[in-house]
Each structure stands twice: as C-alpha cells, then as structure tokens.
Protein backbone atom coordinates (compact mmCIF):
# COMPACT_ATOMS: atom_id res chain seq x y z
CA UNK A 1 0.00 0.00 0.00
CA UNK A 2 2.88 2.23 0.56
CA UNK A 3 5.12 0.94 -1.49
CA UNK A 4 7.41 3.53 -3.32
CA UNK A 5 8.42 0.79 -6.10
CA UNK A 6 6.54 2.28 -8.77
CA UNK A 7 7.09 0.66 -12.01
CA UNK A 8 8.26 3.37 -14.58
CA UNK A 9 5.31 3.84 -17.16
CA UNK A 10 7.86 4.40 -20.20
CA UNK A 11 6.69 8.35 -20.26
CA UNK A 12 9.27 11.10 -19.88
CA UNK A 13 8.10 14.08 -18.36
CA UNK A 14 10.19 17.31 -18.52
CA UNK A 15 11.66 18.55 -15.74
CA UNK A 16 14.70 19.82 -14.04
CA UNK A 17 17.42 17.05 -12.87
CA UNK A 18 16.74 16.46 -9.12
CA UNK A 19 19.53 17.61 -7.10
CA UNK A 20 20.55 20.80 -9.12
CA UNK A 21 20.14 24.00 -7.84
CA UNK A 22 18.53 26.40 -10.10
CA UNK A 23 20.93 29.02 -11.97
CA UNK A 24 20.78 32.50 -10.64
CA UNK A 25 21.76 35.55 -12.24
CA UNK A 26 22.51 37.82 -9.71
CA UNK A 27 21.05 41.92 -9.91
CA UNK A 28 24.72 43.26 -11.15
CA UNK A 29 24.91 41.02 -14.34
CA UNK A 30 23.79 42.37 -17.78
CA UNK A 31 24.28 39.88 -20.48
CA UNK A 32 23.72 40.16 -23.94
CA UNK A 33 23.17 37.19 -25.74
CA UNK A 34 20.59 34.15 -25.44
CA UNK A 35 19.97 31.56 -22.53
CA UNK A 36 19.37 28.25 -22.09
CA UNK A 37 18.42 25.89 -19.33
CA UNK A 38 16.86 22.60 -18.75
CA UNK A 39 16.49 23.29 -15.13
CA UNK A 40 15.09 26.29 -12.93
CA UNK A 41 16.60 30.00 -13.41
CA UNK A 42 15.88 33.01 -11.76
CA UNK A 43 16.96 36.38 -13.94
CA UNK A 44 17.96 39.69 -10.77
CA UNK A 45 19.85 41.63 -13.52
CA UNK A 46 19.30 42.39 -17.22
CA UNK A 47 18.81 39.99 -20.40
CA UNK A 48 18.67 41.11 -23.89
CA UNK A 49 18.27 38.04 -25.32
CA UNK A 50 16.20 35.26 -25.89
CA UNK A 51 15.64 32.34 -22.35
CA UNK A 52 14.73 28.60 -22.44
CA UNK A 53 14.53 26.96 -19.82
CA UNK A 54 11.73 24.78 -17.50
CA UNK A 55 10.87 27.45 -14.99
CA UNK A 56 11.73 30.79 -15.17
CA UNK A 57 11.39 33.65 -12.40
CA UNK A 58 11.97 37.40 -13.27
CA UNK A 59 12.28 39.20 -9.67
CA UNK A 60 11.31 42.81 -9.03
CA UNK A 61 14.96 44.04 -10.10
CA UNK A 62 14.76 41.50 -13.08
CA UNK A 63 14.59 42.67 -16.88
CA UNK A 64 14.40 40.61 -20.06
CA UNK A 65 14.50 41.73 -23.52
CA UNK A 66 13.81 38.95 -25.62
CA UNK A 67 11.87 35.90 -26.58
CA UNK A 68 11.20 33.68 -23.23
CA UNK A 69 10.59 29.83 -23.91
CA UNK A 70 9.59 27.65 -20.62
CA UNK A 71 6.96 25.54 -18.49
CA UNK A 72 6.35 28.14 -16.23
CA UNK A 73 7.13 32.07 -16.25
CA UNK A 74 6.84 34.38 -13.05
CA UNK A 75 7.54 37.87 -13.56
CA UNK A 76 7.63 40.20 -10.81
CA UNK A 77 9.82 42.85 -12.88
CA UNK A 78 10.14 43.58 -16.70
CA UNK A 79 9.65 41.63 -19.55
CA UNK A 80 9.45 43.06 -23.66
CA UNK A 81 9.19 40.61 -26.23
CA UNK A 82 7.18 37.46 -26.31
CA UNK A 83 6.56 34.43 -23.79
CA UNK A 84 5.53 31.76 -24.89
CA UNK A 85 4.56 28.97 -21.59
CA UNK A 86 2.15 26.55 -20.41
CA UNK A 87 1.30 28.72 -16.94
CA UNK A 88 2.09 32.66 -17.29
CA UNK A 89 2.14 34.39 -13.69
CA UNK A 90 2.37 38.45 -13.23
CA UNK A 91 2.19 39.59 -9.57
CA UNK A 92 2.41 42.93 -8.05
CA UNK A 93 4.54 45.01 -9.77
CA UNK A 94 5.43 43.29 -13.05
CA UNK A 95 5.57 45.23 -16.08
CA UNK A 96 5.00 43.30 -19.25
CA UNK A 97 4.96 44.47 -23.00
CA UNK A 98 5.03 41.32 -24.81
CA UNK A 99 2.52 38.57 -26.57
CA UNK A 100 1.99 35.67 -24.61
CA UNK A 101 1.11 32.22 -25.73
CA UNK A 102 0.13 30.08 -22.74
CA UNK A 103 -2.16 27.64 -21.32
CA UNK A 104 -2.99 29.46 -18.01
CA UNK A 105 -2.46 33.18 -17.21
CA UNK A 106 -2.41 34.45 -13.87
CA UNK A 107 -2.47 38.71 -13.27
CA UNK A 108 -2.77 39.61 -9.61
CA UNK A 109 -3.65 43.10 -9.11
CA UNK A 110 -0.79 46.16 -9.75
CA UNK A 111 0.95 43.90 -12.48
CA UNK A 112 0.85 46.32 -16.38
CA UNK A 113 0.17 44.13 -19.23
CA UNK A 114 0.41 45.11 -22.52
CA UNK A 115 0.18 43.05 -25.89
CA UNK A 116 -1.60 39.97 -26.95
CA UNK A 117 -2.30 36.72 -25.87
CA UNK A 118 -3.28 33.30 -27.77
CA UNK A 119 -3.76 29.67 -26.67
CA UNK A 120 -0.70 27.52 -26.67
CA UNK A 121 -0.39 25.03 -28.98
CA UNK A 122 1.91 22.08 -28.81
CA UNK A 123 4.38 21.85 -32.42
CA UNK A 124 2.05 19.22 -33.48
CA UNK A 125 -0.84 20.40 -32.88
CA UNK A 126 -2.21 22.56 -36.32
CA UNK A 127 -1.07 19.15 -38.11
CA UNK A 128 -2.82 17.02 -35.72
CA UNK A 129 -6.33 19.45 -35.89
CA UNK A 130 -5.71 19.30 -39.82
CA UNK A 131 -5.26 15.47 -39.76
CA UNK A 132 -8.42 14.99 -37.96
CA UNK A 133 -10.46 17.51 -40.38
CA UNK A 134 -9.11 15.25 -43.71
CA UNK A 135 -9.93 11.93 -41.99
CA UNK A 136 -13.76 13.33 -41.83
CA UNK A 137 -14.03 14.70 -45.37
C-alpha cells in the first residue's frame, strides 16, 4: 500500500534534474546574448536576449528583452518581447509588454500588461487538428 516501487510507465516528463540547484543571475549582471536551461533560473539583472529553460522567475529588479521559452514564467519585474509557456504568472509590480502564448495566465492586481495573448499550442498540434479535419471529409 505504501510501497514507493513504482514501475516506470515508459513516459518522460520534462523537468529539471533532481539535485541541481537552479541558476541565478545575480542583480549586477547584464548579459547580452541568449539563454538556455533545462532546469530552474531566476533572472535579478538584465537579459537582452532570448531564455529557455523549464521554470523561469523574473524578480522585481529582473529585466528581459527577448523571446522567453519555458513551463512556467513568473515575472515580478520587466519583460518586452514574447513568452511563450504553459502557466504565465504576473504579480504585483510586473511590467510586461510582450505577446503571450500560454495555457494558463495568472495577473494579480498592480501587475501592467500590454500586448496579446493566444492559446498555446503544442508543435504538433495545427497538423494534428488538420489530420483529424481530412480523416472526416
């Protein structure tokens, strides 16, 4: 009954490798250039440049200029460009000019959005809604 021998069901999920710490980039730091990560990363200082990674936080003092690519974005300071994520969260205080293309949105009260937002949509999924249409005709 509580037996944690699970047998692995063959299906990867994404996800940070246990054990790492997530990648920090401290208030001080301005880089120009793009970011990757398969793990967590927190952004203090200034990015112009595009971010992928699984979960990304942009603090109060944080500011991206770019194209942001993850599983999860929280943005508590600046972002300009586009984010594209399955759960998009702007608290207090975030300032956002960008399109977003998510699953879930979350705006608490005091964050600025500006721009547009669509449904996310996995790669596959126009060819797998077309597929389905042709299979009917």
């Amino acid at each position: 009954m509580f037996n944690n021998n699970k047998k692995a069901s063959g299906v990867k999920t994404p996800g940070p490798s246990k054990g790492v710490a997530p990648s920090l980039l401290s208030s001080d730091l301005n880089i120009t250039g793009n970011l990757e990560s398969a793990g967590d990363m927190q952004v203090d200082g200034t990015i112009d440049g595009d971010i992928k990674s699984f979960t990304l936080t942009v603090s109060e003092s944080g500011v991206i200029r770019g194209t942001v690519d993850a599983e999860e974005v929280t943005v508590a300071g600046s972002v300009t460009g586009q984010i594209k994520a399955r759960h998009v969260i702007l608290v207090k205080g975030a300032k956002v000019i960008a399109d977003l293309i998510q699953d879930r949105l979350s705006i608490e009260p005091g964050a600025f959005f500006e721009g547009n937002c669509r449904q996310y949509e996995d790669d596959n999924g126009a060819e797998a809604i077309q597929l389905e249409y042709d299979e009917r005709a």
